[in-house]
Every structure is written in structure tokens, then in C-alpha cells.
PDB file of N, CA and C in Angstrom:
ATOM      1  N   UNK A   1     101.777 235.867  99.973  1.00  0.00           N
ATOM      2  CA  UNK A   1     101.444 237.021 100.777  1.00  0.00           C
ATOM      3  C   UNK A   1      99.980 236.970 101.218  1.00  0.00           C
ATOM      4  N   UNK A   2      99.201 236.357 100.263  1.00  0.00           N
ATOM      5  CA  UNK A   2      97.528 237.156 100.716  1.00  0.00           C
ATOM      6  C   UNK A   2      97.796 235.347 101.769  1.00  0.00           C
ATOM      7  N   UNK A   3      98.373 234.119 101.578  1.00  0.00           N
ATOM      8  CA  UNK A   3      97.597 233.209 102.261  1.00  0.00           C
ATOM      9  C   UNK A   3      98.881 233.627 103.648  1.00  0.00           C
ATOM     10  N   UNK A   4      99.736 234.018 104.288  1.00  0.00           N
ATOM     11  CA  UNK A   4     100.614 233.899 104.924  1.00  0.00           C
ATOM     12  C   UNK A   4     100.201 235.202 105.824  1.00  0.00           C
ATOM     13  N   UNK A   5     100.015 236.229 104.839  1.00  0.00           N
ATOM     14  CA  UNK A   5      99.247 237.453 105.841  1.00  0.00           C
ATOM     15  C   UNK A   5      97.502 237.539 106.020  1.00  0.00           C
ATOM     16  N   UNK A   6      96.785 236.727 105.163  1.00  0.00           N
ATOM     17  CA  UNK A   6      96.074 236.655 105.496  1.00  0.00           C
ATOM     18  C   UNK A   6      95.078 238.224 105.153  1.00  0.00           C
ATOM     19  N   UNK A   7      95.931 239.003 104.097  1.00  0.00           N
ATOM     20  CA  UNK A   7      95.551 240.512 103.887  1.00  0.00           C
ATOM     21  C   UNK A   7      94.183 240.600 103.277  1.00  0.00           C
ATOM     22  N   UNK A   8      93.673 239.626 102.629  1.00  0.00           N
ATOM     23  CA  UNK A   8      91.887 239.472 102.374  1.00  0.00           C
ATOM     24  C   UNK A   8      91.145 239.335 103.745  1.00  0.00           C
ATOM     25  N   UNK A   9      91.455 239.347 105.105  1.00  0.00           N
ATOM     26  CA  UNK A   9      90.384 239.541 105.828  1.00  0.00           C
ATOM     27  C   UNK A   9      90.123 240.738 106.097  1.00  0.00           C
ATOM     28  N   UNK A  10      90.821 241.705 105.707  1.00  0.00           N
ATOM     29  CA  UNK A  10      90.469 243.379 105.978  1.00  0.00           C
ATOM     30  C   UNK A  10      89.300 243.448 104.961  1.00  0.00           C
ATOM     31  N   UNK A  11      88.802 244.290 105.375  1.00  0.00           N
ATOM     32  CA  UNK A  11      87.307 244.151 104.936  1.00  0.00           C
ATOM     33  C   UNK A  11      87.297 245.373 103.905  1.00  0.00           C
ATOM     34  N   UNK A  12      88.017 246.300 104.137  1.00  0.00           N
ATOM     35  CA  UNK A  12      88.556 247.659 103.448  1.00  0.00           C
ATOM     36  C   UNK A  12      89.384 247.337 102.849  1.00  0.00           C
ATOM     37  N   UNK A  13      90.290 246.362 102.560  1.00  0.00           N
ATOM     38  CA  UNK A  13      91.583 246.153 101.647  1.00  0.00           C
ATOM     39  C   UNK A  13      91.140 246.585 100.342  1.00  0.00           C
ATOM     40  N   UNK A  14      92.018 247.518  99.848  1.00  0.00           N
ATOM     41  CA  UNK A  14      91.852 247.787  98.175  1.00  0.00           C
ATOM     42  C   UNK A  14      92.728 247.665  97.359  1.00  0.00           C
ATOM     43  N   UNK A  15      92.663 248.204  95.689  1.00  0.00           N
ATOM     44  CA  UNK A  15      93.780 248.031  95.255  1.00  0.00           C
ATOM     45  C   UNK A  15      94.990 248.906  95.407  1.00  0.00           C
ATOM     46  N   UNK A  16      94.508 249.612  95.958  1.00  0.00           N
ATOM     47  CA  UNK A  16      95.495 250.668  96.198  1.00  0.00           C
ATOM     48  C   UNK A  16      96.374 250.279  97.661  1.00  0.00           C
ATOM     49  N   UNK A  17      95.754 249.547  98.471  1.00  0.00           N
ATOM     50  CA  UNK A  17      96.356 248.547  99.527  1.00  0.00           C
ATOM     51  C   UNK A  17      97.776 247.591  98.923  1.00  0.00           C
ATOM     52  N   UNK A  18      96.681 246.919  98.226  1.00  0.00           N
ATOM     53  CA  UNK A  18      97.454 245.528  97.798  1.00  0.00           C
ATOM     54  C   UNK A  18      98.933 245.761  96.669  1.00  0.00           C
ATOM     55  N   UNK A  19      98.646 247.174  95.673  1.00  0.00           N
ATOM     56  CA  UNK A  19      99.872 248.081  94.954  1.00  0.00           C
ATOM     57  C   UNK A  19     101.125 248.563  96.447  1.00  0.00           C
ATOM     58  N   UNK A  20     100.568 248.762  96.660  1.00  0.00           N
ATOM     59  CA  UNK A  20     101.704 249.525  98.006  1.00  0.00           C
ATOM     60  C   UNK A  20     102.505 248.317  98.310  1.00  0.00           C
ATOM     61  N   UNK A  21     101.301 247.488  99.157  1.00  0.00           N
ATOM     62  CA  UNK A  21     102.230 245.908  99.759  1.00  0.00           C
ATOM     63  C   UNK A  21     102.910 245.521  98.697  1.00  0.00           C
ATOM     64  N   UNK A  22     102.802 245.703  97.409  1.00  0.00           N
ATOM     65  CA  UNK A  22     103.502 244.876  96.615  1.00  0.00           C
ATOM     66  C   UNK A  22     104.600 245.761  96.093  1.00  0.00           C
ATOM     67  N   UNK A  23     104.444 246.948  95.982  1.00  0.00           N
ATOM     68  CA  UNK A  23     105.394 248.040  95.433  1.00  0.00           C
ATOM     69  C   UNK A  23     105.282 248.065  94.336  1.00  0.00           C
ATOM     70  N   UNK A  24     103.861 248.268  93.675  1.00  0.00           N
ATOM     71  CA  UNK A  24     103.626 248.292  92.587  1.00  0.00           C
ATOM     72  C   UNK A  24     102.545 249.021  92.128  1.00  0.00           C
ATOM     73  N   UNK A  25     102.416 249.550  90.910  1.00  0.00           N
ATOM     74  CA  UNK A  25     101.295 250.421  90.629  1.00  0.00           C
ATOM     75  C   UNK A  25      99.758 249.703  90.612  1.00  0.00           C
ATOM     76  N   UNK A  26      99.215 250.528  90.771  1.00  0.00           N
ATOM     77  CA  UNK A  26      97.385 249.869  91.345  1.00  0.00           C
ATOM     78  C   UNK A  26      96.957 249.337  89.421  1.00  0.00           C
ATOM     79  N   UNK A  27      97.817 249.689  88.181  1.00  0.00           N
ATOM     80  CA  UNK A  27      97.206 249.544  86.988  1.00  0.00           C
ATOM     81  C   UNK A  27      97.943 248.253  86.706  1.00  0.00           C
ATOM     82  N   UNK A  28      99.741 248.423  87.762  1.00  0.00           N
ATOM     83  CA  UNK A  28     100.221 247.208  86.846  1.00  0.00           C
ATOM     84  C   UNK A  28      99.851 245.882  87.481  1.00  0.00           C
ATOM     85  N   UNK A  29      99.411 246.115  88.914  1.00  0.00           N
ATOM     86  CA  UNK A  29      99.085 245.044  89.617  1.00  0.00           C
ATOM     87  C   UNK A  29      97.614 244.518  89.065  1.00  0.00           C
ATOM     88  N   UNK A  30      96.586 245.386  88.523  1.00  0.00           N
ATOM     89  CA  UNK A  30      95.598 245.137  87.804  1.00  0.00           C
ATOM     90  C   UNK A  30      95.759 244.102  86.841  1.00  0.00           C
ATOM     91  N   UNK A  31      96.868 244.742  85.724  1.00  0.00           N
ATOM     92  CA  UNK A  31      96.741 244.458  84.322  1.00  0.00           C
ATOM     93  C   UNK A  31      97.362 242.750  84.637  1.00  0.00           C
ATOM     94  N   UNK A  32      97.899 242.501  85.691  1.00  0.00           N
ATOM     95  CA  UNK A  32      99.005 241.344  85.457  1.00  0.00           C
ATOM     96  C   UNK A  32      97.834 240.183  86.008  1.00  0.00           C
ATOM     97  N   UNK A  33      96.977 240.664  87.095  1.00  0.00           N
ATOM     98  CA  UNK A  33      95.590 240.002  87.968  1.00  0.00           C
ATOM     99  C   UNK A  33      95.061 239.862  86.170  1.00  0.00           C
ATOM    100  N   UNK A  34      94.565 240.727  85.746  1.00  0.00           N
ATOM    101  CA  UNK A  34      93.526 240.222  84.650  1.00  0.00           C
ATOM    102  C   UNK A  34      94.717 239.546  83.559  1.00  0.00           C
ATOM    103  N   UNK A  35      95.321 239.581  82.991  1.00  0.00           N
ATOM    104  CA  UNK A  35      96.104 238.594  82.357  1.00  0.00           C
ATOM    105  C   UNK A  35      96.536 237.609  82.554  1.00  0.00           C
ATOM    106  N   UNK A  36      97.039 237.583  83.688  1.00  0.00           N
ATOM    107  CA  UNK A  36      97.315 235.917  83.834  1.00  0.00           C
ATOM    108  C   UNK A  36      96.657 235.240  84.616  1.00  0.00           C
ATOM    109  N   UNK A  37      95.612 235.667  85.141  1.00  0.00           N
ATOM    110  CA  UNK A  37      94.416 234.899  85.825  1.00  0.00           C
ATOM    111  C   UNK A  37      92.991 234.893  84.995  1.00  0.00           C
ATOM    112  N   UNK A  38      92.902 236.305  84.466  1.00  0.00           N
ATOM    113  CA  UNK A  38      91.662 236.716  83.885  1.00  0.00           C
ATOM    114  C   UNK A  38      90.643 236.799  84.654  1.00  0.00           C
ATOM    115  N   UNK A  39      90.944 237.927  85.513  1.00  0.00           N
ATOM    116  CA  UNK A  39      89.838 238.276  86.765  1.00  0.00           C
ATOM    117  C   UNK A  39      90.717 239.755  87.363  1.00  0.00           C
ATOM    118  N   UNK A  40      89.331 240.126  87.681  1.00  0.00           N
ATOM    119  CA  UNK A  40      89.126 241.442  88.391  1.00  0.00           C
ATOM    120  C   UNK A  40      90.356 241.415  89.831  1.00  0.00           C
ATOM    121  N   UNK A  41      91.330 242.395  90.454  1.00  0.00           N
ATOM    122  CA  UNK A  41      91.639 242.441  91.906  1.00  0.00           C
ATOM    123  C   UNK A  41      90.468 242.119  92.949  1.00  0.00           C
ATOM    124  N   UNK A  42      89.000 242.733  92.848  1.00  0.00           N
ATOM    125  CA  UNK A  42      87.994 241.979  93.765  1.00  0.00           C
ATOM    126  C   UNK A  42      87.671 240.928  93.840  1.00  0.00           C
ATOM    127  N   UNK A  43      88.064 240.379  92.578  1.00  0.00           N
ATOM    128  CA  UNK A  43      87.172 238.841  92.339  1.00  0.00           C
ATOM    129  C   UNK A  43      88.342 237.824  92.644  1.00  0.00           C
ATOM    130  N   UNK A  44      89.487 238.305  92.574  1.00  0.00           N
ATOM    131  CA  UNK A  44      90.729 237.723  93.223  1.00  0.00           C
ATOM    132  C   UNK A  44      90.832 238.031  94.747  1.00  0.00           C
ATOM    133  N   UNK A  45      91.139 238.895  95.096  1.00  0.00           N
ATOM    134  CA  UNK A  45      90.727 239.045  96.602  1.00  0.00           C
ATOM    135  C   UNK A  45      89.606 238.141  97.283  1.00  0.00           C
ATOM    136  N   UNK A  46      88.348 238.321  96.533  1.00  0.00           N
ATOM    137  CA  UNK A  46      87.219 237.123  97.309  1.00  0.00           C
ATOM    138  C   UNK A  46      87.021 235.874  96.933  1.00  0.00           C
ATOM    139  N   UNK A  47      88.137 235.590  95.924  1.00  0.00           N
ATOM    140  CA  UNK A  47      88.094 233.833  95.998  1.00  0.00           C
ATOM    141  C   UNK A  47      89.146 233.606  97.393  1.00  0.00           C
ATOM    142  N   UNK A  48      89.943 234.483  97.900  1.00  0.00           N
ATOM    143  CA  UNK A  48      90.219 234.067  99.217  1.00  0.00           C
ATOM    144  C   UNK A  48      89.237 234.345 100.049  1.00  0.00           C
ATOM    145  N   UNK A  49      88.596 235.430  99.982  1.00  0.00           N
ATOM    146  CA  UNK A  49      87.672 235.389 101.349  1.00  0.00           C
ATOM    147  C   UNK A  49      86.554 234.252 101.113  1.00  0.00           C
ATOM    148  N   UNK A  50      86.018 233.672 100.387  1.00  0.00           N
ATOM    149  CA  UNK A  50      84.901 232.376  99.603  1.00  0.00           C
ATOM    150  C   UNK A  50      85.848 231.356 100.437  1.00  0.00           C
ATOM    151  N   UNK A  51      87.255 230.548 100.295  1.00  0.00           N
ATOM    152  CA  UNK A  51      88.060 229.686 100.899  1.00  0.00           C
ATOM    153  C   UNK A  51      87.795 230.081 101.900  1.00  0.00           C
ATOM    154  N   UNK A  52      88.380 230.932 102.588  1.00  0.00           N
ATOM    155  CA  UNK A  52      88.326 231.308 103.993  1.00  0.00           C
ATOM    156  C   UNK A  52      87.076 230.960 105.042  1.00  0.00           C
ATOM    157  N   UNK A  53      85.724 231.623 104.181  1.00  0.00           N
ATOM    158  CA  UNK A  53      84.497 231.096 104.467  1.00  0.00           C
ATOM    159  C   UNK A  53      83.947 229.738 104.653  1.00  0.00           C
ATOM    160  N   UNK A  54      84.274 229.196 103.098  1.00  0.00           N
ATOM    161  CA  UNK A  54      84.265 227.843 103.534  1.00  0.00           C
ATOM    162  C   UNK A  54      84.733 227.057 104.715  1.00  0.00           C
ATOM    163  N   UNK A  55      86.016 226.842 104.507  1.00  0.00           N
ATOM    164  CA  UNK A  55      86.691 226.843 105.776  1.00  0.00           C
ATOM    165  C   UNK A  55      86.108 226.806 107.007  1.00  0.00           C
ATOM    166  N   UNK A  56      85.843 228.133 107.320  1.00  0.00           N
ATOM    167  CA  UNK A  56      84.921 228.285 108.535  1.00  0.00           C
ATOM    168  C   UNK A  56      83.701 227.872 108.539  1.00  0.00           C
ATOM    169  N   UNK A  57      82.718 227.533 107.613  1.00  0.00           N
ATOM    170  CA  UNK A  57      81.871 227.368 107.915  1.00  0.00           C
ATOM    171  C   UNK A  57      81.635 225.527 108.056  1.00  0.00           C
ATOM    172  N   UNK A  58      82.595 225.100 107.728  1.00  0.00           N
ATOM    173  CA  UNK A  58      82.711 223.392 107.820  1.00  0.00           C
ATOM    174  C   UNK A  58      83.202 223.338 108.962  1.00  0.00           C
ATOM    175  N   UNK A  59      83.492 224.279 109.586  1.00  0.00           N
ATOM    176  CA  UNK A  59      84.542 224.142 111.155  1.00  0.00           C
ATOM    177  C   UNK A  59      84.018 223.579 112.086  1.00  0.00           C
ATOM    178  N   UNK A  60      83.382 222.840 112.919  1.00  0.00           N
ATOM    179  CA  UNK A  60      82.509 222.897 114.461  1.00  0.00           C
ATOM    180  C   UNK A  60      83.112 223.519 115.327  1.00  0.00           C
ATOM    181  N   UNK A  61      84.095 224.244 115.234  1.00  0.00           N
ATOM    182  CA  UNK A  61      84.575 225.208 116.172  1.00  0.00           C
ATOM    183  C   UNK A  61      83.483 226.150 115.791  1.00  0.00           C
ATOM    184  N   UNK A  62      83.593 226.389 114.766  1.00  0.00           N
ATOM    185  CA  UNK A  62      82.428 227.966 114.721  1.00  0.00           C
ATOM    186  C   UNK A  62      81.181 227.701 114.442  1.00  0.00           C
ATOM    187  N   UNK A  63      80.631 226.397 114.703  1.00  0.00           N
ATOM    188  CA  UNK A  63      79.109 226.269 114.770  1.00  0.00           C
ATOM    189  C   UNK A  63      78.105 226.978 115.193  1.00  0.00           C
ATOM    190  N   UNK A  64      78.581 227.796 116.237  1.00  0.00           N
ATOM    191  CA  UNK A  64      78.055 228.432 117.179  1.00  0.00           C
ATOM    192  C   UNK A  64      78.097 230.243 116.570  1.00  0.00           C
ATOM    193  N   UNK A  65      78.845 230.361 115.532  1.00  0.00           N
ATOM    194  CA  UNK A  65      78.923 231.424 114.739  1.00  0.00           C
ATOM    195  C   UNK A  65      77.829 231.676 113.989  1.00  0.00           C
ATOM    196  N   UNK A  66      77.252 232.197 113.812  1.00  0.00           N
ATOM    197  CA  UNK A  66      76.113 232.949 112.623  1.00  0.00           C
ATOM    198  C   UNK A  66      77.196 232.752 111.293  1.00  0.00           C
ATOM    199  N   UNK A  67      76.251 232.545 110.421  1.00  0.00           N
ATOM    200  CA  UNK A  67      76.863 232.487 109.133  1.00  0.00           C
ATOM    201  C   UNK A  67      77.230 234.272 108.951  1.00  0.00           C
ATOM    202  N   UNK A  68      76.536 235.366 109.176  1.00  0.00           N
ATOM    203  CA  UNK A  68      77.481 236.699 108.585  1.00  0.00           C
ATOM    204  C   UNK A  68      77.954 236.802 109.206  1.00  0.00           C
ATOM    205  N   UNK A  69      78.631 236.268 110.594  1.00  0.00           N
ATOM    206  CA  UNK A  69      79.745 236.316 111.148  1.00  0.00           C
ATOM    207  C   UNK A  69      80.816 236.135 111.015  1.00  0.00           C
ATOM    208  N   UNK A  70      80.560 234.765 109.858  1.00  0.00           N
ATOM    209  CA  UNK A  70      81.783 234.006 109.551  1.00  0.00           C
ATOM    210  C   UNK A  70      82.227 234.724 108.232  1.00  0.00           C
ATOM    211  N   UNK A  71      80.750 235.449 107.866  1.00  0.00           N
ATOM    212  CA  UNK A  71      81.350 236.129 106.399  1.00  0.00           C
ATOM    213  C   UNK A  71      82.148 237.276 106.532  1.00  0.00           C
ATOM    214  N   UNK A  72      82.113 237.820 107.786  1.00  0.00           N
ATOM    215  CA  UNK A  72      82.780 239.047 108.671  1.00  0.00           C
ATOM    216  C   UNK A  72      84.125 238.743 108.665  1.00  0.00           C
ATOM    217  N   UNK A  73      84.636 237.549 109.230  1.00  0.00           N
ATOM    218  CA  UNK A  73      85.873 237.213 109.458  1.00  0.00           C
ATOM    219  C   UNK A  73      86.565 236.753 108.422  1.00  0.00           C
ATOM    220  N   UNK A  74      86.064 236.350 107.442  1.00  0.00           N
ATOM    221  CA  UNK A  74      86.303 236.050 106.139  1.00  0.00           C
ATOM    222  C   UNK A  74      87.012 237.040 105.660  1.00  0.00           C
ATOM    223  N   UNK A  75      86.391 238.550 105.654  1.00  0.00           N
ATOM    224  CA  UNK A  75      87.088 239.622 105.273  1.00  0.00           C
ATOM    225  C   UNK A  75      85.665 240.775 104.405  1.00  0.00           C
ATOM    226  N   UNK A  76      84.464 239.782 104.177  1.00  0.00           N
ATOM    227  CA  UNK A  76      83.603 240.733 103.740  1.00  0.00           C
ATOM    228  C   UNK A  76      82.886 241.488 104.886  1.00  0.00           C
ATOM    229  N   UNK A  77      82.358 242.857 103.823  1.00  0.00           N
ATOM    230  CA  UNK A  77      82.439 243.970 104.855  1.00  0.00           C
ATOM    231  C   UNK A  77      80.761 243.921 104.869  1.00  0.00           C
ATOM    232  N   UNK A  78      79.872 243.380 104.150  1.00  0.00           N
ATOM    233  CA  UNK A  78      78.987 243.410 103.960  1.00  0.00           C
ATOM    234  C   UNK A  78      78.064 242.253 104.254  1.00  0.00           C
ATOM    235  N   UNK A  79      76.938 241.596 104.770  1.00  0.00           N
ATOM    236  CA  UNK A  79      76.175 240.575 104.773  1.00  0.00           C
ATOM    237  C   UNK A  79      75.855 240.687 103.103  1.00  0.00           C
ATOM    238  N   UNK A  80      75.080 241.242 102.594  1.00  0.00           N
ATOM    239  CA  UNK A  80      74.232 241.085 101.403  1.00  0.00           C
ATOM    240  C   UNK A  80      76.015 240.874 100.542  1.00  0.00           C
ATOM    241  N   UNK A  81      76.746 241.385 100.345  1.00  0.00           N
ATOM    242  CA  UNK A  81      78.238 241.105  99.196  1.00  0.00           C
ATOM    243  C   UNK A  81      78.683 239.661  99.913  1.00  0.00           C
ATOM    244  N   UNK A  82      78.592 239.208 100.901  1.00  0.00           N
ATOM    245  CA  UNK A  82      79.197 237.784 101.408  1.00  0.00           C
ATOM    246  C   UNK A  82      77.950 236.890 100.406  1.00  0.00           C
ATOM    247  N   UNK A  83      76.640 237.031 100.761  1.00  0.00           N
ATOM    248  CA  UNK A  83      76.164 235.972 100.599  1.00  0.00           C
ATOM    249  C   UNK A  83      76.081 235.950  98.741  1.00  0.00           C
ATOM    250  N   UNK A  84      75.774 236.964  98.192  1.00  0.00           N
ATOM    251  CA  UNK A  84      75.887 237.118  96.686  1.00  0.00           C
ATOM    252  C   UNK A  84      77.111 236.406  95.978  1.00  0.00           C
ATOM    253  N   UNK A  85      78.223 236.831  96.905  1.00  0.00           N
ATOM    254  CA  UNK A  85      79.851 236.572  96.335  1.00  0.00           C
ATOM    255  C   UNK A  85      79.479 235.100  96.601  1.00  0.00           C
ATOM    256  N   UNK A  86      79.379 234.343  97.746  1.00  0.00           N
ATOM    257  CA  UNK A  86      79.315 233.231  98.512  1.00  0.00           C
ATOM    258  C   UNK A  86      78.428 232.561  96.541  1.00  0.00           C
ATOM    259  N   UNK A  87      77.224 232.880  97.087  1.00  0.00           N
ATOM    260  CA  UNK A  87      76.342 232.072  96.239  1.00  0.00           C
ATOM    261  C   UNK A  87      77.059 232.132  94.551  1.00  0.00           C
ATOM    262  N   UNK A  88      77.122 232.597  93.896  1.00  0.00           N
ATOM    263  CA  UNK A  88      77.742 233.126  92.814  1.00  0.00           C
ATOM    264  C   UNK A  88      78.875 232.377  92.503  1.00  0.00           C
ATOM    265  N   UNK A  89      79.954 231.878  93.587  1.00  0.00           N
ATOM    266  CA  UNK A  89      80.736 231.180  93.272  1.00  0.00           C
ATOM    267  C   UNK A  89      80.707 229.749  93.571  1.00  0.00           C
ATOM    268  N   UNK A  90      79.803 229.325  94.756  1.00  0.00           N
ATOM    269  CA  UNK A  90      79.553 228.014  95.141  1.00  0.00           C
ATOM    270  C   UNK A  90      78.463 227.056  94.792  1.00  0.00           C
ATOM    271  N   UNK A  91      77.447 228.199  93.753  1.00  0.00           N
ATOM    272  CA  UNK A  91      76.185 227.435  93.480  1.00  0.00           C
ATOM    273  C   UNK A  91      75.147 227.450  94.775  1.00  0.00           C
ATOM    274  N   UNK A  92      75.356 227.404  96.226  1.00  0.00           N
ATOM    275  CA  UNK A  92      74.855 227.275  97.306  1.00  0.00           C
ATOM    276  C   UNK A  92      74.823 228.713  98.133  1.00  0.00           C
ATOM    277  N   UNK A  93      74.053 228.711  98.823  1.00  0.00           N
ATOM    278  CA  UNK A  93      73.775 230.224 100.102  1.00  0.00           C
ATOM    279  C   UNK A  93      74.711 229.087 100.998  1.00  0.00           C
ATOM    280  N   UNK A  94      76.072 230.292 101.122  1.00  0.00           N
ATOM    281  CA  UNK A  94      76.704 229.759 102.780  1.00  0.00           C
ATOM    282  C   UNK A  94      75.967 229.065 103.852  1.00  0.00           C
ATOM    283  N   UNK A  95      74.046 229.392 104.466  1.00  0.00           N
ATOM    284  CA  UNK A  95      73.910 228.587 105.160  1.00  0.00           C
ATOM    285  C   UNK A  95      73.525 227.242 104.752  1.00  0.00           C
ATOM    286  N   UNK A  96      73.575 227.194 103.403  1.00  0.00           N
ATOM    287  CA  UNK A  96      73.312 225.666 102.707  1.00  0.00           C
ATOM    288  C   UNK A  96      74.381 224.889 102.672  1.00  0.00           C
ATOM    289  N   UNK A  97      75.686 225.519 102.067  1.00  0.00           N
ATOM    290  CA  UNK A  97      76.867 225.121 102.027  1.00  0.00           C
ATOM    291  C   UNK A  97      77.373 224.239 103.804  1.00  0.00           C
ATOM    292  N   UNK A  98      76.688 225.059 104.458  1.00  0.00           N
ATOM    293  CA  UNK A  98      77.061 224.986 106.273  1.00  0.00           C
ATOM    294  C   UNK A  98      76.451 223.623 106.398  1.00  0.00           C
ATOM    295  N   UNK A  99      75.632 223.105 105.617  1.00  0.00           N
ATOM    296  CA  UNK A  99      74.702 221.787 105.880  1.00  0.00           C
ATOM    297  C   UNK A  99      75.038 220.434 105.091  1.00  0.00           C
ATOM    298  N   UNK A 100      75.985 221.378 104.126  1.00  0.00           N
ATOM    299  CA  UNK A 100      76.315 220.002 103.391  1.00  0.00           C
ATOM    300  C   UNK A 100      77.187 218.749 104.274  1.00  0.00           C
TER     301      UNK A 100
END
């Protein structure tokens, strides 16, 4: 669902989003995210938007994109939460990552 719909680029998606789409309660969809992954619904949600980013930012189609642009389309709603999330999980600032 999240790679086919693509529902991590809403920038507002919550858990109370992602319970509905699934038909499920916002605690049980929680409890099952932290148990069998062992992570937060946000921190699951933005390891797709982090892929997504990547992605785009290796693209030369979107060269011409600003890096918080690409963090825009990614699905984060924020410049300063893209590049924190970004850095935090990649070791690198997205426009470093963009250079590798």
C-alpha cells in the first residue's frame, strides 16, 4: 500500500490516516509498527519518504530541483524535519548525499 499508493508523500498523512486506510485502530496499527519492526508510525512513514528522497535526489531529471523541493515531494512538510530526518538516517545532509 504505502509503495503502490505512494500514501507517504502527503505531507499531513497521520496515524489516524494510515488506521482508516487500513481499517484498523490508530493503537493496533501502532502496537504491530513497534513490534514487529520496532519503530515509531513516523519513523516508518519517513523511511519511505528518506527512499523516495534519495531516489530523487540521484535523479538528473530533478537536478534542476532544489534539494527542499525534492524533500517536498518526498512527502515532508517541513525543510528543517527533511533535512534532520534526511541526515539522521543517511549520515549525510541531502545536498551532500546529491554529490555523492
Amino acid at each position: 500500500m504505502m509503495d503502490e499508493e505512494e500514501l507517504y508523500k502527503n505531507p499531513l498523512l497521520s496515524r489516524s490516516d494510515l488506521s482508516n486506510r487500513l481499517e484498523t485502530s490508530e493503537r493496533y496499527l501502532s502496537q504491530i509498527i513497534n513490534q514487529e519492526l520496532n519503530k515509531s508510525v513516523i519513523q516508518f512513514v519517513n523511511e519511505y519518504r528518506i527512499e523516495a528522497a534519495k531516489n530523487l535526489l540521484q535523479n538528473p531529471v530533478f537536478n534542476k530541483y532544489s534539494v527542499e523541493a525534492i524533500g517536498m515531494e518526498a512527502g515532508f512538510k517541513s525543510k528543517s524535519v527533511f533535512y534532520s530526518t534526511f541526515k539522521t538516517s543517511e549520515g549525510v545532509s541531502p545536498g551532500a548525499y546529491r554529490k555523492l
